[in-house]
C-alpha atoms as a PDB file:
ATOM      1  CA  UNK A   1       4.059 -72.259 -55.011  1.00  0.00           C
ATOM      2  CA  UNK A   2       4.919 -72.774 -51.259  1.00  0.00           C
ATOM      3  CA  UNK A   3       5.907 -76.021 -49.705  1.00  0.00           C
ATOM      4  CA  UNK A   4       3.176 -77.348 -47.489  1.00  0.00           C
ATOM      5  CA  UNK A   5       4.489 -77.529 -43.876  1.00  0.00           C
ATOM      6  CA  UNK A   6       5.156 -80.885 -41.993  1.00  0.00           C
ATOM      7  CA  UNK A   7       3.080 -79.773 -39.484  1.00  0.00           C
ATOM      8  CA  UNK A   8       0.459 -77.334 -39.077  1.00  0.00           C
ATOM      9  CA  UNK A   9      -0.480 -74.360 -36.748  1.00  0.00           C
ATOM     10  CA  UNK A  10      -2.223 -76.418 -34.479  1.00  0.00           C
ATOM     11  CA  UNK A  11      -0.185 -79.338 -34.104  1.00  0.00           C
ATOM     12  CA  UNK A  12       2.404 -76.985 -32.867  1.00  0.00           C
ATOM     13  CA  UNK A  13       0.371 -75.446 -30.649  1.00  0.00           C
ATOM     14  CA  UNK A  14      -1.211 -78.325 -29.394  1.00  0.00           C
ATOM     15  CA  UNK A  15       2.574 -79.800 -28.407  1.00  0.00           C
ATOM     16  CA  UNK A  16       3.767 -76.472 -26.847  1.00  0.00           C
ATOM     17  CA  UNK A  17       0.642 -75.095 -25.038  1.00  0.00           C
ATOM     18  CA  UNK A  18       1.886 -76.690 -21.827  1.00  0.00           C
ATOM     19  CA  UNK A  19       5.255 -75.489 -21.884  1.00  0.00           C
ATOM     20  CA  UNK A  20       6.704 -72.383 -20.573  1.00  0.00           C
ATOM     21  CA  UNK A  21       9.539 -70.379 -22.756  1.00  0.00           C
ATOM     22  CA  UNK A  22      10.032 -67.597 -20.725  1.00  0.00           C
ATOM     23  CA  UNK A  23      11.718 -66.606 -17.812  1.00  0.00           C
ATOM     24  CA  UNK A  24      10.495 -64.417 -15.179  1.00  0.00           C
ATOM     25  CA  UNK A  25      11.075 -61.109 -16.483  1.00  0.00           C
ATOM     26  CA  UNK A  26       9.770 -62.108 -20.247  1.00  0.00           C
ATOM     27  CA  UNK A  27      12.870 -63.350 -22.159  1.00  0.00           C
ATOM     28  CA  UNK A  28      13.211 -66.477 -23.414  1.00  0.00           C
ATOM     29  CA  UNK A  29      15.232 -69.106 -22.097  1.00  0.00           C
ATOM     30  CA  UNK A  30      18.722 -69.987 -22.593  1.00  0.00           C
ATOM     31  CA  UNK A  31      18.939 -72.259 -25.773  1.00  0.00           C
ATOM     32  CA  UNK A  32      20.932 -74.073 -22.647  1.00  0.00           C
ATOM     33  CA  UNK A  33      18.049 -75.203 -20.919  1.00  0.00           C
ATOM     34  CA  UNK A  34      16.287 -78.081 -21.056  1.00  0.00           C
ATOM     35  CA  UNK A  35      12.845 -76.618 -22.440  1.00  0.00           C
ATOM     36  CA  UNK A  36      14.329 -76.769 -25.901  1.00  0.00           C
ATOM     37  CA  UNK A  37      14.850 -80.489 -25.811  1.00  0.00           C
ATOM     38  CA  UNK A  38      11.427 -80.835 -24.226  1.00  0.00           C
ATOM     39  CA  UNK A  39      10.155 -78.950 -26.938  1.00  0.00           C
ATOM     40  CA  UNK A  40      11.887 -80.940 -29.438  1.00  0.00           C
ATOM     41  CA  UNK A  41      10.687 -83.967 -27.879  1.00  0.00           C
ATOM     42  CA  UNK A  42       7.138 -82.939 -27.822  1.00  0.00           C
ATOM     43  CA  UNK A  43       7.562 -82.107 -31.238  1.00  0.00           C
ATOM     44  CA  UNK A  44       8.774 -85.820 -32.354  1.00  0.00           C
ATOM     45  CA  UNK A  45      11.764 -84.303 -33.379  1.00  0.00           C
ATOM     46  CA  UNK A  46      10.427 -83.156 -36.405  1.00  0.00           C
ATOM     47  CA  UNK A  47      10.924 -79.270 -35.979  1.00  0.00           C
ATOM     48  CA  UNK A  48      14.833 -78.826 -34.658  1.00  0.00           C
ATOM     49  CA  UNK A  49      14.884 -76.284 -31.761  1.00  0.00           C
ATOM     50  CA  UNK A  50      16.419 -73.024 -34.063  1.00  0.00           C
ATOM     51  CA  UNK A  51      13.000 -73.363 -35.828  1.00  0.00           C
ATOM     52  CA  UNK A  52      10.837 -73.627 -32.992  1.00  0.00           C
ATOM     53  CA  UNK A  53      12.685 -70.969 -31.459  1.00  0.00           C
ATOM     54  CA  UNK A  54      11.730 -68.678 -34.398  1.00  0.00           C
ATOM     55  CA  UNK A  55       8.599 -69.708 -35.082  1.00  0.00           C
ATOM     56  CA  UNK A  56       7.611 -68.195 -31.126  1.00  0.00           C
ATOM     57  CA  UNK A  57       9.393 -65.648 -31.505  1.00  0.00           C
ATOM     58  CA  UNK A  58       8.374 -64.305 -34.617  1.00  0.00           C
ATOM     59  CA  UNK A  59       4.435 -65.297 -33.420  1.00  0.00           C
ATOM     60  CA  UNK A  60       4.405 -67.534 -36.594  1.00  0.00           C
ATOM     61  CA  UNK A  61       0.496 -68.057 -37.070  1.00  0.00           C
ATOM     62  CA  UNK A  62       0.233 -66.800 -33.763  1.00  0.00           C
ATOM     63  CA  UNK A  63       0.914 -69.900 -31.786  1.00  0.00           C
ATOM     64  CA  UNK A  64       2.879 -67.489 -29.053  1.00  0.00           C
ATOM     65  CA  UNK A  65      -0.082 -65.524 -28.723  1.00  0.00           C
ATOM     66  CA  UNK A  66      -2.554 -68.472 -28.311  1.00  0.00           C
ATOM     67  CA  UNK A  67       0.262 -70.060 -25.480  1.00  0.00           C
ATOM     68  CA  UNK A  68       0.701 -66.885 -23.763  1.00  0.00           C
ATOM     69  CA  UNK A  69      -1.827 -64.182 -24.570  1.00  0.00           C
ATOM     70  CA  UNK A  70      -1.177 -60.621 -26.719  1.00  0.00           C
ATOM     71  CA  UNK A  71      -0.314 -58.679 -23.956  1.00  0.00           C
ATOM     72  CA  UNK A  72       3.100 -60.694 -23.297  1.00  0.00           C
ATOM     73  CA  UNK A  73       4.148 -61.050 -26.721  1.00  0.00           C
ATOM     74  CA  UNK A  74       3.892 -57.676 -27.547  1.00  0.00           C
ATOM     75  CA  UNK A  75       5.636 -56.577 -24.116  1.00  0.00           C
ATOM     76  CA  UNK A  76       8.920 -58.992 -24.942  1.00  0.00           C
ATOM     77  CA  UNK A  77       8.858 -57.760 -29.080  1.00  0.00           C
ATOM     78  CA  UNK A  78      11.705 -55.957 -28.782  1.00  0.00           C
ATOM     79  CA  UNK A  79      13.458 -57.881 -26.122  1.00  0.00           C
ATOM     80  CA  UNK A  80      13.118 -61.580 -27.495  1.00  0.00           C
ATOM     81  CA  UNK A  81      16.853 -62.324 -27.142  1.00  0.00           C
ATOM     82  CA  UNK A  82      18.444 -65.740 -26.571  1.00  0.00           C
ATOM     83  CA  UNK A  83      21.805 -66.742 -25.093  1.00  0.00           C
ATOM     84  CA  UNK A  84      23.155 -69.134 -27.650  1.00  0.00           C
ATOM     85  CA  UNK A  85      26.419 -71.355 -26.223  1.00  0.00           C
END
């Protein structure tokens, strides 16, 4: 049986709707910048940043498509890299 998750679809969505992931031409952001920590913030620290990173870009429950609409996550599918230092 699966593990429920700490927190659900739209918790995460609810702490990520108002922040941006992507740079201008539709890649994420370098794991450098300080989005991530934002992110982890919002999050109460209780998703680390390689999880929320996956969780967008895999459209886990669709929370990247509710944040940024279909058209964008399907144009960055194949291009969802990310610059890890």
């Amino acid at each position: 049986m699966p593990r429920i998750p700490t927190n659900s679809p739209n918790e995460i969505y609810e702490a990520l709707k108002e922040l941006w992931f992507l740079d201008n031409i539709g890649k994420f952001l370098p794991w450098i910048d300080d989005i991530w920590q934002k992110t982890i913030n919002a999050m109460q620290n209780k998703i680390s940043k390689d999880y929320i990173y996956l969780y967008l870009s895999k459209n886990r429950n669709d929370v990247f498509n509710r944040i940024y609409g279909v058209n964008t996550c399907k144009s960055i599918k194949n291009e969802s890299s990310i610059d890890i230092e």
